[in-house]
C-alpha atoms as a PDB file:
ATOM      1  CA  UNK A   1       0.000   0.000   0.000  1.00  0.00           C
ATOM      2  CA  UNK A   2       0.832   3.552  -0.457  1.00  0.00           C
ATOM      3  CA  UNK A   3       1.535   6.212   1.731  1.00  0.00           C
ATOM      4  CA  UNK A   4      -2.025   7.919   0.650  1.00  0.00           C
ATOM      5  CA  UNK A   5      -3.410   4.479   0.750  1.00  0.00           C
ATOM      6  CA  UNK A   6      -2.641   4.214   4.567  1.00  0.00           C
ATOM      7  CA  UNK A   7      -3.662   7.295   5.281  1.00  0.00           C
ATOM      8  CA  UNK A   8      -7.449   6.808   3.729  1.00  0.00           C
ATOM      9  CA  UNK A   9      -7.565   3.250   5.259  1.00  0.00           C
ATOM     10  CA  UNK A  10      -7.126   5.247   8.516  1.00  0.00           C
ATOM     11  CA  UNK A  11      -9.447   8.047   7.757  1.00  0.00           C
ATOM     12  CA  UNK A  12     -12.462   5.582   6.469  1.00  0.00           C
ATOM     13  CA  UNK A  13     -12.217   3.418   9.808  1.00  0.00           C
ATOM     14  CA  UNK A  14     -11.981   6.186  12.069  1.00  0.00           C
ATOM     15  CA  UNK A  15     -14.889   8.128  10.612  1.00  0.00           C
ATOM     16  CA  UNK A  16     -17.493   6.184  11.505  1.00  0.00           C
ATOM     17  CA  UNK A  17     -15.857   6.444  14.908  1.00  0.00           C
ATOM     18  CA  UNK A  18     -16.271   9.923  14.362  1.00  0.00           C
ATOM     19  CA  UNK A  19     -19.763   9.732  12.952  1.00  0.00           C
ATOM     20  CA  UNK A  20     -21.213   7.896  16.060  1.00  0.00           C
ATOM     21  CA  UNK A  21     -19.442  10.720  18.662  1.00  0.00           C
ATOM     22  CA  UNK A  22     -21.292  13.149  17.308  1.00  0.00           C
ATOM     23  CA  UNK A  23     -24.610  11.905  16.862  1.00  0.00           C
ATOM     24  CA  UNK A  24     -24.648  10.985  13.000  1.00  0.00           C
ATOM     25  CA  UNK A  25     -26.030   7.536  12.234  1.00  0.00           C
ATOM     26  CA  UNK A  26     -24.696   7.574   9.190  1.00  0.00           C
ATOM     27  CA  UNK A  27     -27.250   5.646   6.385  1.00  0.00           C
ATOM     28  CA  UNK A  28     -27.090   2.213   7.051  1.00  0.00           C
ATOM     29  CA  UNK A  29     -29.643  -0.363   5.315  1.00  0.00           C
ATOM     30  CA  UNK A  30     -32.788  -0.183   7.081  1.00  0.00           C
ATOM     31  CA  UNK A  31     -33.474  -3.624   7.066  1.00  0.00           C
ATOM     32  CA  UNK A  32     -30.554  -3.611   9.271  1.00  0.00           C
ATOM     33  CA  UNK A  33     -31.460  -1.117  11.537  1.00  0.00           C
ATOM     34  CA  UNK A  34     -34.335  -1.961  13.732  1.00  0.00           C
ATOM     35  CA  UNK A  35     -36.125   1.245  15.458  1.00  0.00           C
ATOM     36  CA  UNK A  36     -34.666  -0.026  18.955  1.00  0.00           C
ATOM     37  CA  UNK A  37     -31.232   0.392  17.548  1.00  0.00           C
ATOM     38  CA  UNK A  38     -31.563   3.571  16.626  1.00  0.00           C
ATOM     39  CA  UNK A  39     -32.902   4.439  19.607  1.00  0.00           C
ATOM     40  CA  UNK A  40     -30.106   3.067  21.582  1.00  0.00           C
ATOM     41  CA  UNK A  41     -27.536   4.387  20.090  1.00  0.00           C
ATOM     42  CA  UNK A  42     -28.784   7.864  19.783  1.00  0.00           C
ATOM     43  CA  UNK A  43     -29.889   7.803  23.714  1.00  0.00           C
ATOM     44  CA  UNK A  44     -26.277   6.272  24.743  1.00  0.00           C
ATOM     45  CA  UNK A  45     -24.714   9.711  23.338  1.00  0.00           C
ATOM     46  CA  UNK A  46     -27.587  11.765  24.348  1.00  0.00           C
ATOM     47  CA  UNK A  47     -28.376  10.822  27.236  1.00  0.00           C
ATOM     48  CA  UNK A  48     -27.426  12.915  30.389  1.00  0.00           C
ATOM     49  CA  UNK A  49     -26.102  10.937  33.054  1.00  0.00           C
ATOM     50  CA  UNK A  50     -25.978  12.026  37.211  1.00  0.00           C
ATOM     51  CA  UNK A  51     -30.135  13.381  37.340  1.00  0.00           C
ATOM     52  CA  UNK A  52     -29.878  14.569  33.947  1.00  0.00           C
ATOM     53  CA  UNK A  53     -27.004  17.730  34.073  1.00  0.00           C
ATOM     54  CA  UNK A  54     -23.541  15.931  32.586  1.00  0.00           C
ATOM     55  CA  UNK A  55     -22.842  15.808  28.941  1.00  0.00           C
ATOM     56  CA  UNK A  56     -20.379  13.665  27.076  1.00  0.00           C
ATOM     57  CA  UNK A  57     -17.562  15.746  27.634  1.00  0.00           C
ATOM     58  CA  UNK A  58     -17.959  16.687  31.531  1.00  0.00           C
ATOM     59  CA  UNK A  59     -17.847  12.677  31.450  1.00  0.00           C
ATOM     60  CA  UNK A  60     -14.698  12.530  29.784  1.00  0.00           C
ATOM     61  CA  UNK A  61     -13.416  15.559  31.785  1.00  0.00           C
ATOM     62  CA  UNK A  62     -14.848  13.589  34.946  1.00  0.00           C
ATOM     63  CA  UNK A  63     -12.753  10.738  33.729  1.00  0.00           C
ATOM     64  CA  UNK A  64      -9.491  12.315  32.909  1.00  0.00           C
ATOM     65  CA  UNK A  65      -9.899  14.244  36.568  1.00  0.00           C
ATOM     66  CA  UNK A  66     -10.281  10.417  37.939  1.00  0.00           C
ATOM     67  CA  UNK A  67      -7.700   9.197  35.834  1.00  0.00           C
ATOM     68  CA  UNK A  68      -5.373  11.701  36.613  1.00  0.00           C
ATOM     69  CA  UNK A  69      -6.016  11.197  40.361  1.00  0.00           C
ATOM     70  CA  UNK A  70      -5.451   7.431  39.884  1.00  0.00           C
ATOM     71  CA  UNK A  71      -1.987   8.358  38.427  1.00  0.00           C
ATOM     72  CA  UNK A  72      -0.932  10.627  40.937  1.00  0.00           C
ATOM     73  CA  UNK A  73      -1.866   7.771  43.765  1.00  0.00           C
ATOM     74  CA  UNK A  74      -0.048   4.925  41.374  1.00  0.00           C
ATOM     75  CA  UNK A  75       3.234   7.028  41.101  1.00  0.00           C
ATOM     76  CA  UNK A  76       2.695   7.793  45.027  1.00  0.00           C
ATOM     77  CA  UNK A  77       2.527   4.417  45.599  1.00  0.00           C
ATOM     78  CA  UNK A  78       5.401   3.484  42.964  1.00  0.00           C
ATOM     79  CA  UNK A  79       7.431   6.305  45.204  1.00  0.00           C
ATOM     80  CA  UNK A  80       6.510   4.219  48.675  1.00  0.00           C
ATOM     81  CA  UNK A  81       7.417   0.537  47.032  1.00  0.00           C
ATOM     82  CA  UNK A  82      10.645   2.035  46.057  1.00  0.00           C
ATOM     83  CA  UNK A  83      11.165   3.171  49.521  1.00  0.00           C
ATOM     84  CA  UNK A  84       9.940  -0.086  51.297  1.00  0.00           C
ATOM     85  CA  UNK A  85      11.974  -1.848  48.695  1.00  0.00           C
ATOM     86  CA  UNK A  86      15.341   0.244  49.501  1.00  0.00           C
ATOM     87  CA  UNK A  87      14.576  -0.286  53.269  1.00  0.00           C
ATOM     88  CA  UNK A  88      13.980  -3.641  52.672  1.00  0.00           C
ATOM     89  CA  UNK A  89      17.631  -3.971  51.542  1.00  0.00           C
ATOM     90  CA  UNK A  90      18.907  -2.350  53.868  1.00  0.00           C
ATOM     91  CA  UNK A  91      17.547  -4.337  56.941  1.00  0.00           C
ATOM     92  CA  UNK A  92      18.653  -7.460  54.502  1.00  0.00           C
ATOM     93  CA  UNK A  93      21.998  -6.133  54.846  1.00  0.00           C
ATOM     94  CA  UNK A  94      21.629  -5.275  58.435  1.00  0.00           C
ATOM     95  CA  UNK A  95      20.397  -8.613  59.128  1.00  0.00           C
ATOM     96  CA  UNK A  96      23.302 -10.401  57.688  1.00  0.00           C
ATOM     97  CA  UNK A  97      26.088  -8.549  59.299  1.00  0.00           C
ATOM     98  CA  UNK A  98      23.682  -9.442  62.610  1.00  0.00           C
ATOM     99  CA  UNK A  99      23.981 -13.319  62.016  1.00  0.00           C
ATOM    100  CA  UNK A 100      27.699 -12.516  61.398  1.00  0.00           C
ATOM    101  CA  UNK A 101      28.229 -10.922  64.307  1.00  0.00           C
ATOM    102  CA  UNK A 102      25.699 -13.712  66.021  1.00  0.00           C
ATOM    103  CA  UNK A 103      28.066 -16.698  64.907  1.00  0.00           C
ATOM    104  CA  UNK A 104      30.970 -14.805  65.981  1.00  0.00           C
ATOM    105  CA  UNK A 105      29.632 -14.164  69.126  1.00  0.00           C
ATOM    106  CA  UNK A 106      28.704 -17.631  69.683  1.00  0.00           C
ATOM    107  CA  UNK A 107      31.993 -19.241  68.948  1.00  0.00           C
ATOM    108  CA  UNK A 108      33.737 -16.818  71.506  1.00  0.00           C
ATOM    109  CA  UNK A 109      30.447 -17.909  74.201  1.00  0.00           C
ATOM    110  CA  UNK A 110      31.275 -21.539  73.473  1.00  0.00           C
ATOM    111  CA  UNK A 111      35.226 -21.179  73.373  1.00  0.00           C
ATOM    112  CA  UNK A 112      34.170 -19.317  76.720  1.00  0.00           C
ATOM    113  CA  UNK A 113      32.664 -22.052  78.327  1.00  0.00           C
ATOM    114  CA  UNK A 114      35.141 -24.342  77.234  1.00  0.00           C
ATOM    115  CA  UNK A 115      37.685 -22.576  79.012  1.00  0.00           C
ATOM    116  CA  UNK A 116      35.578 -21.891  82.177  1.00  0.00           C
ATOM    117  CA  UNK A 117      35.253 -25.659  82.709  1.00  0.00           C
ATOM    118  CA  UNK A 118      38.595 -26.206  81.817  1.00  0.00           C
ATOM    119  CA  UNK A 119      39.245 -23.256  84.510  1.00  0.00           C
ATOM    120  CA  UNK A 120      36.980 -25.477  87.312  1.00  0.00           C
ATOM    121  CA  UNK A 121      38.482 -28.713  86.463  1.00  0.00           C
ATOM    122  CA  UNK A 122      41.702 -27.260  87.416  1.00  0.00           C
ATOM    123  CA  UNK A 123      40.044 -25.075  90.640  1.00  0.00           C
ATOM    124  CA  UNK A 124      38.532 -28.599  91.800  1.00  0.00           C
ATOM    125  CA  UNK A 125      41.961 -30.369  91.472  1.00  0.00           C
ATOM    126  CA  UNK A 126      43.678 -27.188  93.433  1.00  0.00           C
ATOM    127  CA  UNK A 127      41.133 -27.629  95.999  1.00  0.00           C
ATOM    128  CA  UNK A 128      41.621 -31.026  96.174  1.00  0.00           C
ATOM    129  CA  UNK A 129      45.562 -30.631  96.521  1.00  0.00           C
ATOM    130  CA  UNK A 130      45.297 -27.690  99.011  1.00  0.00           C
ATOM    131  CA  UNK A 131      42.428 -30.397 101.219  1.00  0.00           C
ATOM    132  CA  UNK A 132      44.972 -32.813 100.884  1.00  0.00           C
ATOM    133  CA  UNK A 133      47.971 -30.858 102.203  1.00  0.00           C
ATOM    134  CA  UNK A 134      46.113 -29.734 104.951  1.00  0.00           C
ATOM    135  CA  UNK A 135      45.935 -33.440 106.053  1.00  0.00           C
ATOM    136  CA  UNK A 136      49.056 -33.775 105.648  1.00  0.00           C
ATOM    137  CA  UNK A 137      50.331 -31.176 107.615  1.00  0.00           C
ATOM    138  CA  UNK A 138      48.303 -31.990 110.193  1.00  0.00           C
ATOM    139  CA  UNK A 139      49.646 -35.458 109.971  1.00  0.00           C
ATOM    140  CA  UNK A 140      52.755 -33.871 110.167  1.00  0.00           C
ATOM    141  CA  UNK A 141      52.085 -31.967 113.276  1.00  0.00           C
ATOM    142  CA  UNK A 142      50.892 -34.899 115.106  1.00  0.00           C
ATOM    143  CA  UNK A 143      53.922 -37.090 114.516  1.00  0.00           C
ATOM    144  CA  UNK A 144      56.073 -34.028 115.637  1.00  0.00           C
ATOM    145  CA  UNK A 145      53.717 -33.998 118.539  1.00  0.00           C
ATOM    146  CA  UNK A 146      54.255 -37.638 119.630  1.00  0.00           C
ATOM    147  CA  UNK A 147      57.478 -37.047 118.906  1.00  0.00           C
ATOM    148  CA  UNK A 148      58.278 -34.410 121.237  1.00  0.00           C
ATOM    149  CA  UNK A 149      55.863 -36.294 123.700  1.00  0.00           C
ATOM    150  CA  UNK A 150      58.496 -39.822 123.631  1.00  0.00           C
ATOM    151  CA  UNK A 151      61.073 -37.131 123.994  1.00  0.00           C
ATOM    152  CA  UNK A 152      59.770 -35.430 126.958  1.00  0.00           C
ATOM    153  CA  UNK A 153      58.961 -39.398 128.725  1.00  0.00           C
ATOM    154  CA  UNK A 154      62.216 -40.424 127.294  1.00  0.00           C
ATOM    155  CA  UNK A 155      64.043 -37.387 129.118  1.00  0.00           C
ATOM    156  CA  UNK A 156      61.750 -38.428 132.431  1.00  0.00           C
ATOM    157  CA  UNK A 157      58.879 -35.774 131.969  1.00  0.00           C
ATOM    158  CA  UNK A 158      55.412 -36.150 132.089  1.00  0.00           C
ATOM    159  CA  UNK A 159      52.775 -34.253 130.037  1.00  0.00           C
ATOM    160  CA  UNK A 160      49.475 -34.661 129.352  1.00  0.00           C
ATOM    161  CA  UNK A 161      47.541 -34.313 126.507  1.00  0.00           C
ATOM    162  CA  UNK A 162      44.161 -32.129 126.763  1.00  0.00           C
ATOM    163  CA  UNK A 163      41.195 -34.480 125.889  1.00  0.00           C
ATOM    164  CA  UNK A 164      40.532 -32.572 122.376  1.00  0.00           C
ATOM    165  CA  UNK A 165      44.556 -32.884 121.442  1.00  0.00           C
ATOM    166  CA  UNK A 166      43.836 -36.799 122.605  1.00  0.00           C
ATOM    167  CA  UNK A 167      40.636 -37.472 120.123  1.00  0.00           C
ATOM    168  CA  UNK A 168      42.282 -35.416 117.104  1.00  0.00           C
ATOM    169  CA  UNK A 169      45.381 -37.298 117.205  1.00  0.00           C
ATOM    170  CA  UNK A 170      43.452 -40.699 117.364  1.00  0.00           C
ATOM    171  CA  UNK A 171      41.696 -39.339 114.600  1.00  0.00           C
ATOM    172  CA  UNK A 172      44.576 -38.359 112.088  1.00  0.00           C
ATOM    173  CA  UNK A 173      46.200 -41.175 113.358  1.00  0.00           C
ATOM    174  CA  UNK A 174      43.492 -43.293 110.997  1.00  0.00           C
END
């Protein structure tokens, strides 16, 4: 097709288009066109919606106003998703330097605890060891004591024990 060719294949199917906006009918075959049809079609462009008082075009003006509106609100709400979008990367990122720092800190709590039992093993084995020496000093003492005390008979003294010295000494002497 031609470059005029295009341009009348355009024009003829828009002007019915046309034809109907502004009331013409056009002349169709009137076997075709029952009197309900023509009716219709002439009340759908002539009638006055909203009690009577808006035309065609304070429709369409209605409905740009609304479609406007609708726009503004979408590219509000593009604006917010962006926002909640960048935010939501951000606490993304957030998050995973927090479960870093979470597995960090829980390899230094259980290396922690490892140590700290480590730490009372040892204490319990000191306290066992420091227990232990203090029987054996005191087993120490008491030989010294019974020692001096065959000295001091051997030598022609007497002495006496006190009753508590007497029942500790049979004691540590088990």
């Amino acid at each position: 097709m031609t470059r005029h060719g295009c341009k009348g294949h355009w024009l003829g199917s828009m002007l019915p288009l046309f034809a109907c906006l502004t009331g013409c009918t056009g002349s169709r075959d009137p076997a075709l066109v029952t009197g309900g049809d023509r009716d219709s079609v002439a009340q759908r462009f002539d009638q006055r919606h909203d009690e009577g008082t808006r035309t065609v075009i304070e429709s369409a003006v209605q409905l740009s106003d609304k479609y406007a509106q609708l726009t503004a609100k979408a590219a509000d709400l593009h604006e917010i998703n962006q926002e909640l979008t960048q935010e939501n990367e951000q606490l993304m990122l957030q998050a995973a330097d927090l479960r870093a720092k979470l597995k960090q800190a829980q390899s230094e709590l259980t290396n922690s605890n490892e140590l700290l039992m480590d730490l009372m093993g040892e204490l319990s084995l000191w306290k066992q060891d420091i227990l232990g020496f203090r029987h054996e000093m005191r087993k120490a003492n008491n030989a010294q004591l019974e020692a001096l005390l065959k000295i001091l008979e051997g030598l022609g003294g007497e002495a006496e024990l006190p009753e508590d010295q007497a029942a500790l000494t049979m004691s540590l002497a088990r």
